[in-house]
Protein backbone atom coordinates (compact mmCIF):
# COMPACT_ATOMS: atom_id res chain seq x y z
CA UNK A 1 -15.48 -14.77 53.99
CA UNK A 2 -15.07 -16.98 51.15
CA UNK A 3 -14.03 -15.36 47.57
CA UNK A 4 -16.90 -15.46 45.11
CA UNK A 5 -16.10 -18.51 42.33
CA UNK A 6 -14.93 -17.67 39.02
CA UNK A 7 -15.57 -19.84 36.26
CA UNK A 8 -12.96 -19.31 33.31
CA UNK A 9 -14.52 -20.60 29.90
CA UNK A 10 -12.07 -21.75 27.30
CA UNK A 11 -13.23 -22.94 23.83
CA UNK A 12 -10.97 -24.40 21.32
CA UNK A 13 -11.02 -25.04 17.59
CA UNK A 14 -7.90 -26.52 16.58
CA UNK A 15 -6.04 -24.55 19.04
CA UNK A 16 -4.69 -27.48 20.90
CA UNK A 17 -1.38 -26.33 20.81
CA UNK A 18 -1.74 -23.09 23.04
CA UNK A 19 -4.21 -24.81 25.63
CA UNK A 20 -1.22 -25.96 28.18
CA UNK A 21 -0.25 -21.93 27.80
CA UNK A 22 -3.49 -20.61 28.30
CA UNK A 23 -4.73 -22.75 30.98
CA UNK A 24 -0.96 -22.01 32.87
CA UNK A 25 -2.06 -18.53 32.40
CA UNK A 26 -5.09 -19.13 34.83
CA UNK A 27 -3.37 -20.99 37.43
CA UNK A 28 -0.77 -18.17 37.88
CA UNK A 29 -3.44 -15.76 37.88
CA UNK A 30 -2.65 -16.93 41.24
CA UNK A 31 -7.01 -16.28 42.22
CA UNK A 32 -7.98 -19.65 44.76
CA UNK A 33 -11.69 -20.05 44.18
CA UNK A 34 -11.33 -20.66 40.23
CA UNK A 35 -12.99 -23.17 38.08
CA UNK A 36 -11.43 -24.15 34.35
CA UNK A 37 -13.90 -25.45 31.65
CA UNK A 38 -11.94 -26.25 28.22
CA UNK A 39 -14.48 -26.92 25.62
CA UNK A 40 -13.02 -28.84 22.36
CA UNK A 41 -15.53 -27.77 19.83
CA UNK A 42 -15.15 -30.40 17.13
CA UNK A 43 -11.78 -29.95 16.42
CA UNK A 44 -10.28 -32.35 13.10
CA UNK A 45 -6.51 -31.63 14.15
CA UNK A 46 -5.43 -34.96 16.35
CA UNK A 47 -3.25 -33.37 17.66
CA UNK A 48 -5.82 -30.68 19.13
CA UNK A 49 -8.00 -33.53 20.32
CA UNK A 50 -5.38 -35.66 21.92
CA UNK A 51 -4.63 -32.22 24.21
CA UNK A 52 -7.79 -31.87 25.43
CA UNK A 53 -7.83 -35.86 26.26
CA UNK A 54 -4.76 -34.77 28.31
CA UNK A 55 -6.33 -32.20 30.56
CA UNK A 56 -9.62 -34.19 31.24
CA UNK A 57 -7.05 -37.08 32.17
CA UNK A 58 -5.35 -34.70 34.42
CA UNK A 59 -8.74 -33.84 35.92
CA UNK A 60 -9.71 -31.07 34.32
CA UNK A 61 -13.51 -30.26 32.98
CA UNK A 62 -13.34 -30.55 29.57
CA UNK A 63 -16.48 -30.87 27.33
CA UNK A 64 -16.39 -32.73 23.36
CA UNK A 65 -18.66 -31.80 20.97
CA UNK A 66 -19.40 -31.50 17.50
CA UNK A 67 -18.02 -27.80 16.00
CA UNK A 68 -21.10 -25.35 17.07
CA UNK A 69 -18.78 -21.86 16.66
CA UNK A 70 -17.74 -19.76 19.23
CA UNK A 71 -21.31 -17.92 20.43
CA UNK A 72 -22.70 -21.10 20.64
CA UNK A 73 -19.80 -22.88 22.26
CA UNK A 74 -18.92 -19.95 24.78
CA UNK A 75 -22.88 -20.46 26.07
CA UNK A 76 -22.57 -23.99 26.27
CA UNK A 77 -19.62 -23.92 28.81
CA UNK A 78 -21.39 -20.43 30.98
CA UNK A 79 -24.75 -22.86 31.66
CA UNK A 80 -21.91 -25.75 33.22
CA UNK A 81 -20.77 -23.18 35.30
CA UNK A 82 -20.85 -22.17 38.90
CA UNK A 83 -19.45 -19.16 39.20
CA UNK A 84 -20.90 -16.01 40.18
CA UNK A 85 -18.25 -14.37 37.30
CA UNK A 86 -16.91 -15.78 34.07
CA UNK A 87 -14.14 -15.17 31.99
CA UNK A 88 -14.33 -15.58 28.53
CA UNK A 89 -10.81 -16.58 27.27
CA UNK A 90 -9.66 -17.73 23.78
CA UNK A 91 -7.83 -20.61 23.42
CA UNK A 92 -4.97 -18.60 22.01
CA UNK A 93 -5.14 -15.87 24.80
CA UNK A 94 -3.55 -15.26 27.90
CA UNK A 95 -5.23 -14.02 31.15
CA UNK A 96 -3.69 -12.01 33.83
CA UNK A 97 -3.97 -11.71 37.70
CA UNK A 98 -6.39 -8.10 37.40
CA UNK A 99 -9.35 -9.37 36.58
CA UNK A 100 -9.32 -12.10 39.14
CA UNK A 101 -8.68 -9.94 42.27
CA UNK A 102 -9.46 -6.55 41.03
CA UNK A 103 -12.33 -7.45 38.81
CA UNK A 104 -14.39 -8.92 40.90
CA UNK A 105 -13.92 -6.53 43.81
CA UNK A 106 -15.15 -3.89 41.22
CA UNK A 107 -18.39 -6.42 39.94
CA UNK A 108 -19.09 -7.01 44.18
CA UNK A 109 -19.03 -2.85 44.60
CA UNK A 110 -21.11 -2.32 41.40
CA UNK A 111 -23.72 -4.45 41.28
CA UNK A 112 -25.28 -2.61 38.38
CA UNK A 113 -22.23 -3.45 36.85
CA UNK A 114 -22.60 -5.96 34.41
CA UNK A 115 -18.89 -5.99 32.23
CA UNK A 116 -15.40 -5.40 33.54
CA UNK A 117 -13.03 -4.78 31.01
CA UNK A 118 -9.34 -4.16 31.00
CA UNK A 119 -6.26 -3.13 28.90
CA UNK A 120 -4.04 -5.59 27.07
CA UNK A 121 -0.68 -6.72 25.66
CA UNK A 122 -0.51 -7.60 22.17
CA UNK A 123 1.72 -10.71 21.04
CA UNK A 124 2.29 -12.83 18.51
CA UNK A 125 2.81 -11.80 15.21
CA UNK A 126 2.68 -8.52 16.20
CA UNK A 127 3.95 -6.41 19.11
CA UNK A 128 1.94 -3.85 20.99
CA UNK A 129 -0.11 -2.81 23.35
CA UNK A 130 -3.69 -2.38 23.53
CA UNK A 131 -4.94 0.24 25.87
CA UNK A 132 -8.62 1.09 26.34
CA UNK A 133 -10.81 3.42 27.90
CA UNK A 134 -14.59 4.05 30.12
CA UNK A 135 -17.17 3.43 27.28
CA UNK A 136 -19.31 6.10 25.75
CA UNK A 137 -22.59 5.62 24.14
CA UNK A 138 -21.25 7.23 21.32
CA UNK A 139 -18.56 4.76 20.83
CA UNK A 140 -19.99 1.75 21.97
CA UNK A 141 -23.18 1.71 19.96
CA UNK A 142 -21.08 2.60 16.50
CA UNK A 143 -18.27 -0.07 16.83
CA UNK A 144 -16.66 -2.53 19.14
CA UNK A 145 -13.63 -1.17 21.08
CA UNK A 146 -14.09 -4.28 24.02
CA UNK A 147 -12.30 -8.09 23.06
CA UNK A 148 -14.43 -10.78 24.61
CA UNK A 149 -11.59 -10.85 27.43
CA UNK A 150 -13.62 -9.64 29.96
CA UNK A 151 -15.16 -10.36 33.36
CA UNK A 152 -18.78 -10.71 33.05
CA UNK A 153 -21.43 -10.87 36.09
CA UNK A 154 -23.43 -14.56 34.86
CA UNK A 155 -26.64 -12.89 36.04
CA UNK A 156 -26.19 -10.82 33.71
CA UNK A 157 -25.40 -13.22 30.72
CA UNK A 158 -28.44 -14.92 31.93
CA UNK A 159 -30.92 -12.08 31.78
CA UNK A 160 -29.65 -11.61 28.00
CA UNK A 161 -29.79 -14.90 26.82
CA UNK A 162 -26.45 -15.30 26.43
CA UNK A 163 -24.27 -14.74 23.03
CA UNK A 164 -26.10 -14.77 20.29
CA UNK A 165 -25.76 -17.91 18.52
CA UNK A 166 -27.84 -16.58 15.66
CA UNK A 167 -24.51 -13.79 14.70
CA UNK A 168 -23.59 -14.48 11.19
CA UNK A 169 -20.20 -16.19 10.88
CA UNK A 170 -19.41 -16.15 13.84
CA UNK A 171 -18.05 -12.54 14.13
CA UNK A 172 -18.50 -10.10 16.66
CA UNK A 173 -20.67 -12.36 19.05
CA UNK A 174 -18.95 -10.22 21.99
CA UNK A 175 -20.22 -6.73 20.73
CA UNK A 176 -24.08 -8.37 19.96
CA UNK A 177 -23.53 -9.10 23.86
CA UNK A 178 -22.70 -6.02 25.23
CA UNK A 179 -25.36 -4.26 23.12
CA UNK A 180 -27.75 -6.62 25.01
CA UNK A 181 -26.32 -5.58 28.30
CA UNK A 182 -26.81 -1.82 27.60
CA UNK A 183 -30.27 -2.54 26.08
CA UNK A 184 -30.46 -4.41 29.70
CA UNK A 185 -29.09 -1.65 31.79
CA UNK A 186 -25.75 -2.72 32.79
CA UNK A 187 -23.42 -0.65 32.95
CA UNK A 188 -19.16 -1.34 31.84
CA UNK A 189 -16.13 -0.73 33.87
CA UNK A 190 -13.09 0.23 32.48
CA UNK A 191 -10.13 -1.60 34.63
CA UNK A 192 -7.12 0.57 33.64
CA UNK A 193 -4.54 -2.03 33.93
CA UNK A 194 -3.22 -4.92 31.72
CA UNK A 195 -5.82 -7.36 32.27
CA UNK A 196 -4.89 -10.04 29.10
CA UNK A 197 -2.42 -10.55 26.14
CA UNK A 198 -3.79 -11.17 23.04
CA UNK A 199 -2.07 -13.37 20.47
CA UNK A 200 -2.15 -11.85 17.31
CA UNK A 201 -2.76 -13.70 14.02
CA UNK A 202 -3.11 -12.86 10.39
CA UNK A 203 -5.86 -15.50 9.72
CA UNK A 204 -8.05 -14.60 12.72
CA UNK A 205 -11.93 -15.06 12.14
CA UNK A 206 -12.57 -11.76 12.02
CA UNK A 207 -9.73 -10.87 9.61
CA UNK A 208 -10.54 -13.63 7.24
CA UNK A 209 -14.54 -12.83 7.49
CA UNK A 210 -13.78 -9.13 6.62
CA UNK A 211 -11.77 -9.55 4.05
CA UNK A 212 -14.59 -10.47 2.03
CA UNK A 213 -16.89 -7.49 1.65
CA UNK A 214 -20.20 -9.84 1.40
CA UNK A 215 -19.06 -10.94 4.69
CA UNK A 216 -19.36 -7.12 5.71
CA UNK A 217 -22.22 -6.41 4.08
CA UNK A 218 -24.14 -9.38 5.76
CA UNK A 219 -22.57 -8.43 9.62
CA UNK A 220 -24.05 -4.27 9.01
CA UNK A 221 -27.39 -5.79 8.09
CA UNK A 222 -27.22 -8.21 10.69
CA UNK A 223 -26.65 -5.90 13.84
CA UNK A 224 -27.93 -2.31 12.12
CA UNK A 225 -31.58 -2.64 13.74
CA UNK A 226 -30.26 -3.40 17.18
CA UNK A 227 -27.74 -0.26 16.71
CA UNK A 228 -30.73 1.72 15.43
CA UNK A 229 -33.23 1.06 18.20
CA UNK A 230 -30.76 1.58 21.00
CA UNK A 231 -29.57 4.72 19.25
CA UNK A 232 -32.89 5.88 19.53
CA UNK A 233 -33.49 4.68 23.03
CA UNK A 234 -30.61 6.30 24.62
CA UNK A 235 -31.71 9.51 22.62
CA UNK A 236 -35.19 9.45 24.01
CA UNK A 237 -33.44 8.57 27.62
CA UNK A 238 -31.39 11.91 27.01
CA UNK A 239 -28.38 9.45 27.60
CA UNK A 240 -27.12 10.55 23.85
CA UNK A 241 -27.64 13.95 22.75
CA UNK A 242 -30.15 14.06 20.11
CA UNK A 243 -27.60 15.88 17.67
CA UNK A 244 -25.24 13.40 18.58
CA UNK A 245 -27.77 10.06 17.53
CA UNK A 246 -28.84 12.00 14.38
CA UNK A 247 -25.16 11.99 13.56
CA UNK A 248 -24.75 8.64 14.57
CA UNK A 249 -27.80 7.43 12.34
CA UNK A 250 -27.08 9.11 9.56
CA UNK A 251 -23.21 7.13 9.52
CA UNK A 252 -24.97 4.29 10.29
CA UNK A 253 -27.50 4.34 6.70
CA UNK A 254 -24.31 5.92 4.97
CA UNK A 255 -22.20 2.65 5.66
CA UNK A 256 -24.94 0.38 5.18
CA UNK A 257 -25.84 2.17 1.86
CA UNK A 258 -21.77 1.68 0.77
CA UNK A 259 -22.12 -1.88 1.25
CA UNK A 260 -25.64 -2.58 -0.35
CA UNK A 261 -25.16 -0.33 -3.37
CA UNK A 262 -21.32 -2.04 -3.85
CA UNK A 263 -22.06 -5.71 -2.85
CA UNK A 264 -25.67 -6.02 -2.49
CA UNK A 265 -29.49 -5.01 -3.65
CA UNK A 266 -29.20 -2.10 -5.16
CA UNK A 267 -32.78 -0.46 -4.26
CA UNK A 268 -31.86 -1.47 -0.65
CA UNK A 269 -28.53 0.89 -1.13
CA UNK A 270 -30.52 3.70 -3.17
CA UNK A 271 -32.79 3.93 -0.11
CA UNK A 272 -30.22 4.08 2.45
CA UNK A 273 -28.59 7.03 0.64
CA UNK A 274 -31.13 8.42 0.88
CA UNK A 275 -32.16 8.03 4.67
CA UNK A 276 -28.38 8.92 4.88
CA UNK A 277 -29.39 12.27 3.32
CA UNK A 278 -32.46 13.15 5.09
CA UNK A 279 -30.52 12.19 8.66
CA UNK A 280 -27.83 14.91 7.35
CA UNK A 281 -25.10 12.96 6.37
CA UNK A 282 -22.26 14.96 4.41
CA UNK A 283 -23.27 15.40 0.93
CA UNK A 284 -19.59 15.33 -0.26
CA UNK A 285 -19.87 11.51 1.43
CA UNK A 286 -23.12 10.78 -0.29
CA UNK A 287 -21.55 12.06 -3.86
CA UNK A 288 -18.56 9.59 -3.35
CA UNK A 289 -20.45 6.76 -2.13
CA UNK A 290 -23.51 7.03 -5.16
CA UNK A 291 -20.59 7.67 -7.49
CA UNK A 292 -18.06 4.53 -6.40
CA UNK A 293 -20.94 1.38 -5.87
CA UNK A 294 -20.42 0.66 -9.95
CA UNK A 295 -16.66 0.24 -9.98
CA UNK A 296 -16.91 -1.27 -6.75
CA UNK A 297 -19.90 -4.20 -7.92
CA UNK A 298 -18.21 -4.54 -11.19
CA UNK A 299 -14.29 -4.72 -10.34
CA UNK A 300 -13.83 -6.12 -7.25
């Protein structure tokens, strides 16, 4: 019986100088029915460019095109391909053998199963490892704990849409997916084993994006309805206890008042602080946030 295909999707932005490291990665993944799809998305660095000429003349897919970002990018290269599974991998990442043999025996057990994600070794500029754990609702629908490393069922990815390309800045296009999957009713599987190593760099998108509080401001507004309706969904379900998603909502207006009230419209902020309130947030949290938002709009 034939192994199912696994198509490994590899944008790159400049990153031309980690592609022969990442693409090695793959190949000693050691996995026989594997496809490679490098897409250069409108890199400026010749030296980038003149990398990915090297693979396509090796005879490797690689796709050119003008710089989309990463959601956009990362959809592009799923539609061209023809596996049953794909593996999102950044340029400057690593993959490892797990989620080529293991992965998809747990995705062809589980077909409910719409995300396999694993544990990872940090490298870089920093040292470390990055272990994980089975997702909670609780977790999950408050912040992203999964990289975009992961083994995803296409179907799935189909029935969603894909990333969403609409994201602002390009951050956190992988946790906008799995909210879609949950919303969809796939479920995640933890694979406790080193799955990837993840090259860590100061000047990251999402480190640079987040260091500017706008940035931060614009990202809570962006993805707070889709946390709110799913909070309440999986509360009506019984999924999330009800105390639980009151909690949950409560954080939720309490960050999104910090933000508005400190970088933002100010009768926007006033009115999550006080949703905040009625939801039960701490009042000691309410007192520091209505307090702070003029020293934080006036001197930073």
């Amino acid at each position: 019986m034939a192994l199912p295909l696994v198509s490994v999707i590899i944008p790159s932005y400049n990153h031309g100088q980690y592609l022969r490291e990442v693409v090695e990665s793959v190949e000693k993944a050691g996995y026989p029915n594997t496809e490679i799809i490098i897409l250069d998305d409108g890199s400026t660095e010749p030296s980038s460019l003149e990398e990915a000429r090297k693979f396509q003349q090796a005879g490797y897919q690689v796709i050119f095109q003008e710089n989309r970002g990463v959601a956009a990018t990362r959809n592009h290269g799923i539609r061209f391909a023809k596996g049953k599974y794909v593996i999102p991998l950044d340029a400057d990442n690593r993959v490892l053998a797990p989620y080529f043999f293991k992965g998809v025996e747990i995705l062809e057990n589980n077909p409910d199963c719409g995300v396999v994600f694993g544990d990872a070794i940090v490298f870089g500029q920093k040292q470390a490892i990055w272990p994980n754990s089975p997702v909670r609702l609780d977790q999950i629908l408050f912040e992203n704990f999964i990289d975009n490393c992961t083994i995803i069922r296409k179907s799935a990815w189909e029935k969603v849409g894909g990333y969403d390309e609409k994201a602002p800045f390009n951050t956190w296009e992988d946790w906008y997916l799995w909210l879609d999957f949950l919303d969809a009713g796939y479920s995640f599987i933890h694979l406790p084993e080193f799955c990837f190593e993840y090259r860590y760099l100061e000047n990251s998108k999402v480190r640079t994006a987040f260091a500017d509080r706008l940035h931060r401001l614009e990202i809570y507004q962006y993805i707070f309805p889709k946390q709110k309706r799913l909070i309440e969904k999986f509360s009506a379900t019984g999924d999330l206890p009800k105390d639980k998603a009151r909690k949950m909502l409560s954080d939720l207006y309490g960050q999104l008042a910090y933000y508005q009230l400190g970088y933002g419209n100010i009768s926007a902020g006033i009115l999550s602080i006080f949703r905040a309130w009625r939801m039960g947030h701490p009042i000691q949290k309410i007192i520091k946030t209505g307090l702070g938002w003029p020293i934080r709009r006036f001197f930073h």
